[in-house]
Protein backbone atom coordinates (compact mmCIF):
# COMPACT_ATOMS: atom_id res chain seq x y z
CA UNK A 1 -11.08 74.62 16.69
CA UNK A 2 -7.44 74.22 16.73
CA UNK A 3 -7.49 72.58 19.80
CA UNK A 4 -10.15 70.70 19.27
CA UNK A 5 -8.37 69.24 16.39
CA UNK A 6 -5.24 68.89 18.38
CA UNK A 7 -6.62 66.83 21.00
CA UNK A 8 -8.17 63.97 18.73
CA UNK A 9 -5.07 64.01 16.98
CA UNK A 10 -3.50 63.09 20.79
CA UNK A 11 -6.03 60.60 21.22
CA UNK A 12 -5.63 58.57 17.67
CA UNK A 13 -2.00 58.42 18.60
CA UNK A 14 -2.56 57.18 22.41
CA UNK A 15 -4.99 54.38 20.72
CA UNK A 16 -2.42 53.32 17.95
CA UNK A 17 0.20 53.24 20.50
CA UNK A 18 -1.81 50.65 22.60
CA UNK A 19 -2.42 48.27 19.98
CA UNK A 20 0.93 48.26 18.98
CA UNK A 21 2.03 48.06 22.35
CA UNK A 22 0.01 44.82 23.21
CA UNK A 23 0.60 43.29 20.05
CA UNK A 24 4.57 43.85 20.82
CA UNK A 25 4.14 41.73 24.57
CA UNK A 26 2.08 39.22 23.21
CA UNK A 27 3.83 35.66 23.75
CA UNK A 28 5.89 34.11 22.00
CA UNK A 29 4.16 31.04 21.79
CA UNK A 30 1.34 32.91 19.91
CA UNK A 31 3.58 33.97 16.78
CA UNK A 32 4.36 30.72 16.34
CA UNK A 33 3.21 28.65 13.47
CA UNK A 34 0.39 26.36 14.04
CA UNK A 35 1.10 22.56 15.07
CA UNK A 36 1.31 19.90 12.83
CA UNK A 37 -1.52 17.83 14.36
CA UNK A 38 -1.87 15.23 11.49
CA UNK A 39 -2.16 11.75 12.73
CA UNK A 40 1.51 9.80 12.20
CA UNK A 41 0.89 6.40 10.25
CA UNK A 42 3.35 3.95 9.18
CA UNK A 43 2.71 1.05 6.59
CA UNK A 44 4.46 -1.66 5.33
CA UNK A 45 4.14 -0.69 1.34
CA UNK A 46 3.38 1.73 -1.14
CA UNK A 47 -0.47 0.39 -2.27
CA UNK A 48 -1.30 1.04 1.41
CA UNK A 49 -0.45 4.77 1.91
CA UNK A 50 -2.71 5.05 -1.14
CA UNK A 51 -5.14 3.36 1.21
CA UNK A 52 -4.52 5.33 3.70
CA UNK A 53 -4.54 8.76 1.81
CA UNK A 54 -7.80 8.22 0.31
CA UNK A 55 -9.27 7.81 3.54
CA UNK A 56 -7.40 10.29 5.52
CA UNK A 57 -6.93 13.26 3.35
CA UNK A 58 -4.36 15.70 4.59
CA UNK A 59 -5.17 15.10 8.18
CA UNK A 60 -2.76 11.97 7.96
CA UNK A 61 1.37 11.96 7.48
CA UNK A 62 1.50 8.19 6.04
CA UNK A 63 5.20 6.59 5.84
CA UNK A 64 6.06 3.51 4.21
CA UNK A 65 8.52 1.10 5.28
CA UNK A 66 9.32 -0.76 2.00
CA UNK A 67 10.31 2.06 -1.18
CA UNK A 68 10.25 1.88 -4.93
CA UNK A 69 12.19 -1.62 -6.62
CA UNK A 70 12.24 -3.07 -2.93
CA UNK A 71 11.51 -6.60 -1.98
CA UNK A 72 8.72 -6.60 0.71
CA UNK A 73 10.48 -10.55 1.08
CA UNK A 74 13.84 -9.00 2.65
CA UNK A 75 13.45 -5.34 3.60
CA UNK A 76 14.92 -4.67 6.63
CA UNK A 77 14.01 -1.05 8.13
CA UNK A 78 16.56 1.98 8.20
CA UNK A 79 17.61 3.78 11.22
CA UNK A 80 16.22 6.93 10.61
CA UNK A 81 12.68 4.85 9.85
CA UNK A 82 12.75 3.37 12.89
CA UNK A 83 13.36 6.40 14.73
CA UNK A 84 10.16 7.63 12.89
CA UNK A 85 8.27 4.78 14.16
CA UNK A 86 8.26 5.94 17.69
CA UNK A 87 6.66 9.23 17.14
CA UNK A 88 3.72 7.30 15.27
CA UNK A 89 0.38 6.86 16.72
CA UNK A 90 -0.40 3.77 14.12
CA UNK A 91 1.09 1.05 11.90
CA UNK A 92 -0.82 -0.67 9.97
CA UNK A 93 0.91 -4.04 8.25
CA UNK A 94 -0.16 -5.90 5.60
CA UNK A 95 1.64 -9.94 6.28
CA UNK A 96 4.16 -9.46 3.84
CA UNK A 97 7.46 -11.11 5.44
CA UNK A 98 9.74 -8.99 6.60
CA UNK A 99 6.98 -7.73 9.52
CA UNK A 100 7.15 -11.38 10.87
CA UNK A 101 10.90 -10.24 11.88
CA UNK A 102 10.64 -6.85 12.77
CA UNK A 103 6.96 -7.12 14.51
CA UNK A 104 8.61 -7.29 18.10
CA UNK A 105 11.39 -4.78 17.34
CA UNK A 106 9.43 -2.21 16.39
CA UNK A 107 6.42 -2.94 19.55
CA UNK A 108 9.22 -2.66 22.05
CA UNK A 109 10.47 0.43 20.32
CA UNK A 110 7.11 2.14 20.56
CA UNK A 111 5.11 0.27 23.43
CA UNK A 112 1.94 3.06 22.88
CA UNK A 113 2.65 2.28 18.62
CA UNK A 114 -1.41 0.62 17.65
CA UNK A 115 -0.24 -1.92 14.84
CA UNK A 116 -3.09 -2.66 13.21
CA UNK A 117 -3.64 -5.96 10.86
CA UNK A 118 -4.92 -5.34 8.00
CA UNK A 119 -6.11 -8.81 6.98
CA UNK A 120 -8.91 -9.02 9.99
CA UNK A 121 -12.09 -10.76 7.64
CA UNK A 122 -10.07 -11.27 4.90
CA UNK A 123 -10.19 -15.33 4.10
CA UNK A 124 -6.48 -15.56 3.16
CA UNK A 125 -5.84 -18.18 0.57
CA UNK A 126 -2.47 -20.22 0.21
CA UNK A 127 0.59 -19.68 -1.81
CA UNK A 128 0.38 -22.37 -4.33
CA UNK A 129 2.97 -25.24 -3.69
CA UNK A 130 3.75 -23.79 -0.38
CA UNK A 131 4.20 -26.17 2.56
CA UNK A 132 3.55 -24.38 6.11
CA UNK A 133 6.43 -25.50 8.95
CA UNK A 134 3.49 -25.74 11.70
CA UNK A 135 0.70 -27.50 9.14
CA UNK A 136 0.01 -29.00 6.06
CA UNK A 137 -2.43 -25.89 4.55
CA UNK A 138 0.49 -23.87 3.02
CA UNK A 139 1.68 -20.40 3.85
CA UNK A 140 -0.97 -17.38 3.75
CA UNK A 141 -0.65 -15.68 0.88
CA UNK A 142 0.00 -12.14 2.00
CA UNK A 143 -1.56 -10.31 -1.78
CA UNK A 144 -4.08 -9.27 -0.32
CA UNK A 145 -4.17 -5.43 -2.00
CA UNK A 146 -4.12 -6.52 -5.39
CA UNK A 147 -8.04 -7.54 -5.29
CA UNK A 148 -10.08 -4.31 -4.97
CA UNK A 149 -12.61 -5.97 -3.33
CA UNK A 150 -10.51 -7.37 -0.28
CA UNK A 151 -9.39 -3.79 -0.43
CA UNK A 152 -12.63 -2.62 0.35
CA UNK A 153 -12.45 -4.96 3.64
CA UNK A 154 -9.22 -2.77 4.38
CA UNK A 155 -10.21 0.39 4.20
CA UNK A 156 -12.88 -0.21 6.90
CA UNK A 157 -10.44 -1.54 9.17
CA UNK A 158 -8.64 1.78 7.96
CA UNK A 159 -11.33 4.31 8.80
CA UNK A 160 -12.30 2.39 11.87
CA UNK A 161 -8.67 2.99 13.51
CA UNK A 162 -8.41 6.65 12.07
CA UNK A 163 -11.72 7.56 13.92
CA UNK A 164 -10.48 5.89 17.13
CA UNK A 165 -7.44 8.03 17.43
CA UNK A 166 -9.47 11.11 15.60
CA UNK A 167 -12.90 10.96 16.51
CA UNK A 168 -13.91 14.53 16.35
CA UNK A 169 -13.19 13.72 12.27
CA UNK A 170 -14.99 10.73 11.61
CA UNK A 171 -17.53 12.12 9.37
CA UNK A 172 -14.74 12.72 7.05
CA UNK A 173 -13.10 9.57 7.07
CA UNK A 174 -16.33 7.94 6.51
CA UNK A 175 -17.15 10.19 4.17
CA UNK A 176 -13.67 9.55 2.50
CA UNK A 177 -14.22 6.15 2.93
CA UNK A 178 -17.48 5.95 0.89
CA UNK A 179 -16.55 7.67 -2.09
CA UNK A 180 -13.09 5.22 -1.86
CA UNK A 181 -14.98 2.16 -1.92
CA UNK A 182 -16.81 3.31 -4.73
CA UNK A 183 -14.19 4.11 -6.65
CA UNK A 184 -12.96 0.66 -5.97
CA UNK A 185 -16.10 -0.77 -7.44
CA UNK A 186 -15.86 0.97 -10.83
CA UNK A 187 -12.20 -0.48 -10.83
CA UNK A 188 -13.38 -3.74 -10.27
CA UNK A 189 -15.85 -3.35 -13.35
CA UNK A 190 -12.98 -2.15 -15.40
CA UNK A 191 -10.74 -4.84 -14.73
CA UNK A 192 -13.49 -7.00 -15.16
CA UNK A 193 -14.07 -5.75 -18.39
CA UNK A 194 -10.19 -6.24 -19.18
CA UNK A 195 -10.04 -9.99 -17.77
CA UNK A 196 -12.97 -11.66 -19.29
CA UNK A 197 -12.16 -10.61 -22.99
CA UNK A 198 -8.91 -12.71 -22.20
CA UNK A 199 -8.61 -16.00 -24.62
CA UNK A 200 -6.76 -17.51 -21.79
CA UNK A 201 -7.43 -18.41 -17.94
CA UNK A 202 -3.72 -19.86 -17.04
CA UNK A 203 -0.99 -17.63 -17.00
CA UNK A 204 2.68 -17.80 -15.84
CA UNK A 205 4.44 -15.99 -13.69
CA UNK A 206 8.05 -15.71 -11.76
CA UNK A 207 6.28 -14.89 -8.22
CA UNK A 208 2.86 -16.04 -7.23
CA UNK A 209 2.41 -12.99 -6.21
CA UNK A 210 -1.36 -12.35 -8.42
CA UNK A 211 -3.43 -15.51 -6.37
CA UNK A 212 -6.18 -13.21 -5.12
CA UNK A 213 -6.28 -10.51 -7.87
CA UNK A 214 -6.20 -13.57 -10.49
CA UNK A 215 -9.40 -15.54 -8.50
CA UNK A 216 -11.49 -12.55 -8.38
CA UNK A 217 -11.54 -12.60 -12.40
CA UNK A 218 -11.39 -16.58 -12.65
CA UNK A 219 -7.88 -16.96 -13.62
CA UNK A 220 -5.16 -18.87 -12.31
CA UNK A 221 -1.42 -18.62 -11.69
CA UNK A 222 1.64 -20.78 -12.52
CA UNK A 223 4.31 -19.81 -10.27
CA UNK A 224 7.72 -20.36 -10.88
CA UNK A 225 9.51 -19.73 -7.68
CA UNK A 226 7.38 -20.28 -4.64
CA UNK A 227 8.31 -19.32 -1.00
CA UNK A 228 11.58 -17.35 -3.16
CA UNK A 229 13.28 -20.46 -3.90
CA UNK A 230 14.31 -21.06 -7.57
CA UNK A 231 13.13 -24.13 -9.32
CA UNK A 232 15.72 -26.40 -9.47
CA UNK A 233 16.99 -28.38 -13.23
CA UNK A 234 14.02 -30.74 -13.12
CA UNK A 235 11.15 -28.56 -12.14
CA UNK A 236 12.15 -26.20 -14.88
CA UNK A 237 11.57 -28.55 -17.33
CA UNK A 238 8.24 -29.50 -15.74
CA UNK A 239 7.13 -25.55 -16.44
CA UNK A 240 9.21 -25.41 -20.35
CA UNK A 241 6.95 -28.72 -20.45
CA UNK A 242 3.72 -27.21 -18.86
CA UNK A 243 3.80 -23.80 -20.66
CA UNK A 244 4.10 -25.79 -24.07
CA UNK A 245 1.17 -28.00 -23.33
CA UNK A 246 -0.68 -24.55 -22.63
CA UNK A 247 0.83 -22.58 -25.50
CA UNK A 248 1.73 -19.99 -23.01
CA UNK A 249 4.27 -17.38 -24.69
CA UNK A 250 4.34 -14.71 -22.14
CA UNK A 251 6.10 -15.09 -18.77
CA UNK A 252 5.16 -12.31 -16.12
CA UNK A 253 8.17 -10.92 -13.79
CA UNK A 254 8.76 -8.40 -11.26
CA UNK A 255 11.27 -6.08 -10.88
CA UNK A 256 12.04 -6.98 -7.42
CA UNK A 257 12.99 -10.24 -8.22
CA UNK A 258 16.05 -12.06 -9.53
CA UNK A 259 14.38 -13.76 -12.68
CA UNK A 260 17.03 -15.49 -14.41
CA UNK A 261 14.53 -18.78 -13.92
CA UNK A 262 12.08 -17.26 -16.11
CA UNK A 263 14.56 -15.92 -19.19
CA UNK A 264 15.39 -19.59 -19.40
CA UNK A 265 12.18 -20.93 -19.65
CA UNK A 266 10.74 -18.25 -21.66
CA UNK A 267 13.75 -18.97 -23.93
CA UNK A 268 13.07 -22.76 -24.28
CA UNK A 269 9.59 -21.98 -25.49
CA UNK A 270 10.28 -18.72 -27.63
CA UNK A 271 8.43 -16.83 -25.37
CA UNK A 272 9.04 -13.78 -23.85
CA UNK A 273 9.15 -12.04 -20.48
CA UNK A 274 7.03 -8.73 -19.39
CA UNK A 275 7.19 -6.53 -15.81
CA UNK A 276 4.60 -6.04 -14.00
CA UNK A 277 4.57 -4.13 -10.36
CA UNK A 278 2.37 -5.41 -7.51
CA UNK A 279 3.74 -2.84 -5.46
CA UNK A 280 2.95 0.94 -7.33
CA UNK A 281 1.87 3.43 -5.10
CA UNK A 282 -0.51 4.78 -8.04
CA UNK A 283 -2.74 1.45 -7.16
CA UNK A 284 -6.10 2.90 -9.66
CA UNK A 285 -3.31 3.62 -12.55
CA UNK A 286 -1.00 0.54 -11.72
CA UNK A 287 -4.16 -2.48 -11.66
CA UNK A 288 -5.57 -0.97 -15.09
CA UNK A 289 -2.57 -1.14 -16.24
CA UNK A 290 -1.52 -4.14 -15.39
CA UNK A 291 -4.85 -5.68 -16.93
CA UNK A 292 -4.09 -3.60 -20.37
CA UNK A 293 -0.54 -5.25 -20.28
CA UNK A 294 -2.05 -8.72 -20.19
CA UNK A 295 -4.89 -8.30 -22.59
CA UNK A 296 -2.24 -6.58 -24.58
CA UNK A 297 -0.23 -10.15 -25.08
CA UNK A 298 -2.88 -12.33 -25.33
């Protein structure tokens, strides 16, 4: 009996020894953590990586080019973000200006980089009082994420280019994508909601930066500074004169631009001005917000 005992105590040792033993050669390379396999995307600002997110869930890294308080109008990219940029599979940009200069930089930095652009079947509308160099239409207005239902349009280009680089996942992009584009709707109702109580349809503001956002709800903008030139003595009167005739008392601004233009005027008509942000990453929070702000002073 003793022995007995004896030799399966031998043989539970021999076995423990073996699994210890091949768990102590196993390589290296299986220890190691897993690999981050999340699809690298770079966009041009902060509304988009919200795009992007929705759609992509945590099997997408998003970067954005242009932070918090920057101007989209003269961003230039860092160093370290353009060393970023050429471990990214895609880039998707948005026609806000600064991509007109760096476009070509950043292709020849990344020749396998897919830049994507995001404004395929969107009907792009002019800048008001803009005058194009190569035609008489005006310049594009490049807003085009500040009307939920162009962003809709977006975030099927989105999905479509996240499936082509991860196909074996498209069920949850488009499943992402669906719920997203609901959630859009119900925003649009709520801003609609917002907008049409408004007493007003004309409304001033330092950058024309609200053109799409503003048509989708049938109001209209009075920019102050178009293509990011001031007014100069005599067109400033023409607005103090303008924004009397139209008892406008509120003057919108944004924090990423020098607004000196628009103290004055709303001075001269004992007005006031108010921020708003067309660039928060939050985009559900920021766009009800911004509609509460503008009900809010009217």
């Amino acid at each position: 009996m003793f022995r007995k005992n004896i030799i399966i105590l031998l043989l539970i040792i021999a076995v423990v020894s073996f699994v210890l033993f091949k768990f102590a050669v196993l390589p290296a390379t299986k220890l190691a953590p897993p690999k981050n396999e999340k699809l690298q995307v770079f966009v041009s600002i902060l509304p988009q990586k919200f795009f992007v997110e929705k759609i992509g869930g945590d099997l997408v890294e998003v970067s954005v080019l242009v932070g918090p308080g920057q101007s989209p109008a003269t961003y230039e990219p860092l160093p370290k973000q353009m060393s970023s940029l050429a471990e990214a599979v895609l880039y998707f940009r948005i026609g806000v200006p600064f991509e007109i200069v760096w476009h070509e930089r950043i292709r020849s930095l990344n020749p396998n980089l897919e830049i994507i652009d995001t404004r395929e079947g969107i009907p792009l509308r002019k800048i008001e009082g803009s005058v194009s160099k190569n035609s008489d239409e005006g310049v594009k207005d490049p807003h085009i994420w500040l009307d939920p239902i162009l962003v809709k349009i977006q975030a099927e280009t989105i999905c479509t280019q996240l499936v082509s680089k991860d196909p074996e996942n498209k069920t949850f992009y488009r499943a992402n994508l669906a719920q997203f584009q609901k959630e859009l709707d119900e925003l649009y109702v709520d801003l609609k909601t917002s907008f049409d109580s408004l007493p007003v349809n004309k409304l001033m503001v330092f950058h024309p930066a609200w053109g799409y956002l503003f048509d989708r709800y049938g109001l209209v903008q009075i920019p102050i500074e178009v293509e990011g030139k001031e007014p100069t003595p005599r067109e400033l009167t023409r607005l103090v004169e303008l924004a009397k005739r139209e008892n406008i008392k509120v003057i919108f601004i944004e924090e990423q631009f020098h607004t000196s233009s628009a103290v004055s005027i709303a001075d001269s008509i004992g007005g006031k001005v108010v921020k708003l942000d067309p660039l928060a990453e939050n985009y559900y929070e920021n766009l009800r917000q911004i509609a509460q702000i503008i009900k809010g002073e009217h």
